[in-house]
Protein backbone atom coordinates (compact mmCIF):
# COMPACT_ATOMS: atom_id res chain seq x y z
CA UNK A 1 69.67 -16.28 17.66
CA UNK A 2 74.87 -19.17 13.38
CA UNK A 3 79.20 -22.22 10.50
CA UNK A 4 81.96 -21.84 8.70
CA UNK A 5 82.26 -17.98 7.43
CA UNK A 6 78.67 -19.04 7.40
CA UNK A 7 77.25 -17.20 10.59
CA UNK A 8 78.03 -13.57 9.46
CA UNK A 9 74.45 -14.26 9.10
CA UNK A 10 72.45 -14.83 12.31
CA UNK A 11 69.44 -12.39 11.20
CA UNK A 12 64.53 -9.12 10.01
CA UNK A 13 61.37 -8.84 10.05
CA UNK A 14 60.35 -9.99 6.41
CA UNK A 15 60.43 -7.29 3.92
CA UNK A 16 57.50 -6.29 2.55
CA UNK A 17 56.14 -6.02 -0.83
CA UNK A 18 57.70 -6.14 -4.21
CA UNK A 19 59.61 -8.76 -3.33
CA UNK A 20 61.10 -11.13 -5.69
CA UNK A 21 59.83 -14.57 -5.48
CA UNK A 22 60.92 -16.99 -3.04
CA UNK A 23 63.09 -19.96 -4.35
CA UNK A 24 63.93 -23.29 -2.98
CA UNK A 25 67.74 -23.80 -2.88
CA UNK A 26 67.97 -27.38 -0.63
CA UNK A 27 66.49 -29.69 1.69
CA UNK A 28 68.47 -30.66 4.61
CA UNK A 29 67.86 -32.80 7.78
CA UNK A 30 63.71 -31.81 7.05
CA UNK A 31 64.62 -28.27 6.86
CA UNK A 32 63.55 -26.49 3.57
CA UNK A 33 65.88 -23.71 2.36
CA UNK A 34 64.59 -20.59 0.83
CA UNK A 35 66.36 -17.65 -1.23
CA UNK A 36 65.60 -14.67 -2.96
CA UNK A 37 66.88 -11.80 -4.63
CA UNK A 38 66.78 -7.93 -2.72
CA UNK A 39 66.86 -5.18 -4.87
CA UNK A 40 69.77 -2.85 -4.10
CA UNK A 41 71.76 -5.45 -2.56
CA UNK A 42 74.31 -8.18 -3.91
CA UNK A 43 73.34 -10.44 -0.81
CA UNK A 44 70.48 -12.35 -1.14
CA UNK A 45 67.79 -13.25 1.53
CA UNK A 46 67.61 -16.41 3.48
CA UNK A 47 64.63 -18.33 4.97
CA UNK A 48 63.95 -22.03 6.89
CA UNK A 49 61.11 -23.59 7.33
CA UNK A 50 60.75 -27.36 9.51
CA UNK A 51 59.98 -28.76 12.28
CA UNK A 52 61.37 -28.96 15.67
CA UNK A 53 60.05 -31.95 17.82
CA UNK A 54 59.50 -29.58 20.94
CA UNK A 55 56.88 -27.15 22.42
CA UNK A 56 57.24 -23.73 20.78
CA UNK A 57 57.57 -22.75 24.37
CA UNK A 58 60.47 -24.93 24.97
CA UNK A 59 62.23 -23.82 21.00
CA UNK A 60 61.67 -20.29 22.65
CA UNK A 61 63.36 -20.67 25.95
CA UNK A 62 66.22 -21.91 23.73
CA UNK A 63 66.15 -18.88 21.22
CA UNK A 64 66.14 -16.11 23.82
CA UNK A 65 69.04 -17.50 26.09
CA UNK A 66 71.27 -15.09 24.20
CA UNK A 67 74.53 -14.73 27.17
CA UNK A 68 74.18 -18.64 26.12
CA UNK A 69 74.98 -18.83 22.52
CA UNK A 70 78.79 -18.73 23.51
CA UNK A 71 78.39 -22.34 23.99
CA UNK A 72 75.20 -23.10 21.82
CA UNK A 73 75.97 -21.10 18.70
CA UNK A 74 79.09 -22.38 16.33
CA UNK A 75 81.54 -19.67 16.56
CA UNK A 76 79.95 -17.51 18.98
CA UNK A 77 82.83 -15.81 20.51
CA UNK A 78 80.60 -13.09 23.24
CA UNK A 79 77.41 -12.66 23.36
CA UNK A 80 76.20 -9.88 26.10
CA UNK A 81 72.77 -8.30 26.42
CA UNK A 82 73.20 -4.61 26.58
CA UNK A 83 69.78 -3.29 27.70
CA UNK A 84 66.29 -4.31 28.37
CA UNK A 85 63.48 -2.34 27.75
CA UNK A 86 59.30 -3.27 28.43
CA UNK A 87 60.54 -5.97 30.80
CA UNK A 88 62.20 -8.46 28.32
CA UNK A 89 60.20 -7.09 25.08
CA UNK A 90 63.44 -5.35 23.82
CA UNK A 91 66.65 -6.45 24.11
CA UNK A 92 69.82 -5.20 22.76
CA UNK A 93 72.28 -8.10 21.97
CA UNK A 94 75.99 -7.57 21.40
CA UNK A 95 77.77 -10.34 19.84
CA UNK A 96 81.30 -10.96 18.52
CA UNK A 97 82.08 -13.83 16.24
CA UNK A 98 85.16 -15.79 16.15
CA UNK A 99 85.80 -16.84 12.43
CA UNK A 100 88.22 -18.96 10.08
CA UNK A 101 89.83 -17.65 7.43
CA UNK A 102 88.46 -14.06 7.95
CA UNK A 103 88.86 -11.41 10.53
CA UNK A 104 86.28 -11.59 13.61
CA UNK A 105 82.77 -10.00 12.88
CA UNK A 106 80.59 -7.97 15.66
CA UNK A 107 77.54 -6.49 15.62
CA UNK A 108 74.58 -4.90 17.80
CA UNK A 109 71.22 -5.69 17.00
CA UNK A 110 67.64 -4.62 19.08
CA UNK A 111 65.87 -7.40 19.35
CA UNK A 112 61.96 -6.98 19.63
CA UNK A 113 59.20 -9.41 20.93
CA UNK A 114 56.27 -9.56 18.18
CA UNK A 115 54.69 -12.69 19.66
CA UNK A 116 51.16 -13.04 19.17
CA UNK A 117 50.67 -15.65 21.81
CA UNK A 118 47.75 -16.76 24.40
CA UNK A 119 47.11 -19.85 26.03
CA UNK A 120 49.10 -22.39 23.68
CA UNK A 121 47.71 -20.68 20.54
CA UNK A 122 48.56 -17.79 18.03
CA UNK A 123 52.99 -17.76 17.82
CA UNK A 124 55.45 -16.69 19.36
CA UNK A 125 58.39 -14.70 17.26
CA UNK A 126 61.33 -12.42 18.00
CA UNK A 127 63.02 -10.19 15.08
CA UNK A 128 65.76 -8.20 14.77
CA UNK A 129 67.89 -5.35 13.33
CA UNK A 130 71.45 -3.40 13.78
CA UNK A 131 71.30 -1.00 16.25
CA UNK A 132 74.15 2.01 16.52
CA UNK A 133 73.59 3.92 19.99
CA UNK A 134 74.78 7.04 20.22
CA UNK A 135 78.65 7.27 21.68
CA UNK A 136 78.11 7.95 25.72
CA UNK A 137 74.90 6.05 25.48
CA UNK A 138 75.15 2.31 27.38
CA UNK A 139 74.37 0.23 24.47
CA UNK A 140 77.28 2.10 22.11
CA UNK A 141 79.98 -0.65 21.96
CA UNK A 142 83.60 0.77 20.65
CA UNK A 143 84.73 -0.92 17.26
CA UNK A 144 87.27 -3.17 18.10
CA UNK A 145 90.60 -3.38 16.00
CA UNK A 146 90.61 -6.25 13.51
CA UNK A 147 87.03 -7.07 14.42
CA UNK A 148 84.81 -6.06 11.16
CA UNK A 149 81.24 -4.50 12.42
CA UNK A 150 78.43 -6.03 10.53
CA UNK A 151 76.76 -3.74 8.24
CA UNK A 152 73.43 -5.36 7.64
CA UNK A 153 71.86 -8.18 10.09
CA UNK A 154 67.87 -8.38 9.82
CA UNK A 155 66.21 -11.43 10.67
CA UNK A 156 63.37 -13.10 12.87
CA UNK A 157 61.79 -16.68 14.71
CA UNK A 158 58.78 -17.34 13.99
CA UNK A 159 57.60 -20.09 16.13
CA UNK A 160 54.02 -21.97 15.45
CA UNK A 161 52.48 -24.96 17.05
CA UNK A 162 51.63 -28.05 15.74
CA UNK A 163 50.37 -31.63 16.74
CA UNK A 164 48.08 -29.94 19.68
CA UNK A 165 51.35 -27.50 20.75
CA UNK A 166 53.76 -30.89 21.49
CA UNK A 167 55.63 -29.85 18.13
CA UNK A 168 56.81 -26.58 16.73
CA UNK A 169 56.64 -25.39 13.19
CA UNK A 170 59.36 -22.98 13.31
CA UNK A 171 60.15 -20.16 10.51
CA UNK A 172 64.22 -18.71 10.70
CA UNK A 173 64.58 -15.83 7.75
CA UNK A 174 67.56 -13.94 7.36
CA UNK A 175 69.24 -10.72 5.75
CA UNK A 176 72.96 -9.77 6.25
CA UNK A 177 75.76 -8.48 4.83
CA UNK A 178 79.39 -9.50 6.62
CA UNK A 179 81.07 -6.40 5.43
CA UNK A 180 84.73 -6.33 5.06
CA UNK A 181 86.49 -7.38 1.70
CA UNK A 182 84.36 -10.72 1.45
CA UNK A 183 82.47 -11.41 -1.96
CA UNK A 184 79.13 -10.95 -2.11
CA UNK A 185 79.13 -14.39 -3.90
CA UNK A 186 80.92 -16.15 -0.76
CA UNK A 187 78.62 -14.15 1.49
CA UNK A 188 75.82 -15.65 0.02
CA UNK A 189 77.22 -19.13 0.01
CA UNK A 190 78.29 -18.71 3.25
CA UNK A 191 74.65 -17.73 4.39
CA UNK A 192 73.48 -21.42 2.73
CA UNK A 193 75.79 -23.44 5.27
CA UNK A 194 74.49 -20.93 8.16
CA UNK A 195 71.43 -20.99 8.20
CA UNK A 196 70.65 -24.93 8.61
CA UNK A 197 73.69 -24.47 10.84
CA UNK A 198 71.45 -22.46 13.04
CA UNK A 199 68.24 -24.28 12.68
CA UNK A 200 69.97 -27.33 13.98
CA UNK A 201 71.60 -25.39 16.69
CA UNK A 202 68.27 -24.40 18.25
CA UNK A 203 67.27 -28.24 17.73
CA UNK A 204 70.03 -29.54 19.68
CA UNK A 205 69.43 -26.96 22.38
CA UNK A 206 66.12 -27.94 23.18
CA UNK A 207 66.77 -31.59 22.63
CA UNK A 208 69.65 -31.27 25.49
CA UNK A 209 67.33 -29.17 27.80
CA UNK A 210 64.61 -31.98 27.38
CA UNK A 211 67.44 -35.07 28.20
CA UNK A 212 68.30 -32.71 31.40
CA UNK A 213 64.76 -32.21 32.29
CA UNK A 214 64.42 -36.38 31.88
CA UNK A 215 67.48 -37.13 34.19
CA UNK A 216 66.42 -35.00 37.21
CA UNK A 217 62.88 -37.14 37.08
């Protein structure tokens, strides 16, 4: 599950109630770009909504291919899965990003499988949230010197079908803070440039998967 100082911000389930209202900050590429205020916190919320021209099967093969996003996600530095628990239902993700201008973020998240899926129908979605393990336990990853640990990353993929399950309407929402000495007001511009950033990541994914698929015919 990432541009510029942009992809401090790769990612929560949706907060509940008492929300302040969604509002639309852009259009891009058919990709509609939500914000919103969070009380308590200078960074504001981030959500996507569009269309990917894939099965949400295939967009999900694409999402979860974490060790991957070294070469799929911009600035994606390492990306190692930690643990696995319920088969593949939980995963803990460690991930280290290489950025301009700023020192290199990290972060753990647990990453948990809240697909509601049968036979083509219902959706598939994964969300997330930091995770600190215990020092001694095998998911507890030593901070790193210069490398700024991320102190807020909540986010989720919500994947529904469309067009009979050949097309994916596809839902990316977002909540994270990069930490560090960074303005909240950068932060939050930052998280503007990501977040399409990452929506068109996934899209190219699949797209190459599908041309692959094609040439071994």
């Amino acid at each position: 599950m990432t541009a510029s100082v942009a992809i401090f911000f790769v990612l929560a389930a949706d907060p509940a109630a008492k929300q302040a209202p969604w509002e639309e900050a852009a259009k891009d590429n058919g990709i509609t770009i939500y914000t919103r205020e969070v009380s308590g916190s200078e960074v504001r919320e981030m959500k996507a909504i569009g269309t990917i021209d894939a099965k949400p099967q295939e967009v999900w093969k694409a999402i979860r291919d974490y060790p991957n996003y070294t070469k799929t996600m911009p600035y994606t530095s390492e990306a190692k899965i930690l643990g696995r628990e319920d088969g593949d239902k939980v995963l803990y993700l460690y991930s280290r990003l290489a950025l301009p201008l700023v020192d290199n973020r990290d972060y753990v998240i647990k990453l948990t499988d809240d697909s509601d899926w049968k036979e083509g129908a219902g959706y598939l979605k994964v969300s997330w949230t930091n995770f600190d393990a215990p020092k001694g336990d095998p998911k507890f990853v030593d901070p790193v010197s210069g490398v700024v640990r991320v102190p807020v990353n909540d986010g989720f993929w919500k994947l529904e079908p469309r067009e009979n399950g050949n097309k994916t309407w596809a839902t990316y929402y977002v909540h994270t803070d990069p930490g560090g000495s960074v303005p909240k007001w950068i932060a939050n511009k930052a998280n503007s440039t990501a977040v399409p950033n990452v929506f068109a990541a996934i899209r190219k994914v699949v797209a190459d998967d599908r041309a692959k698929a094609t040439e071994k015919k």
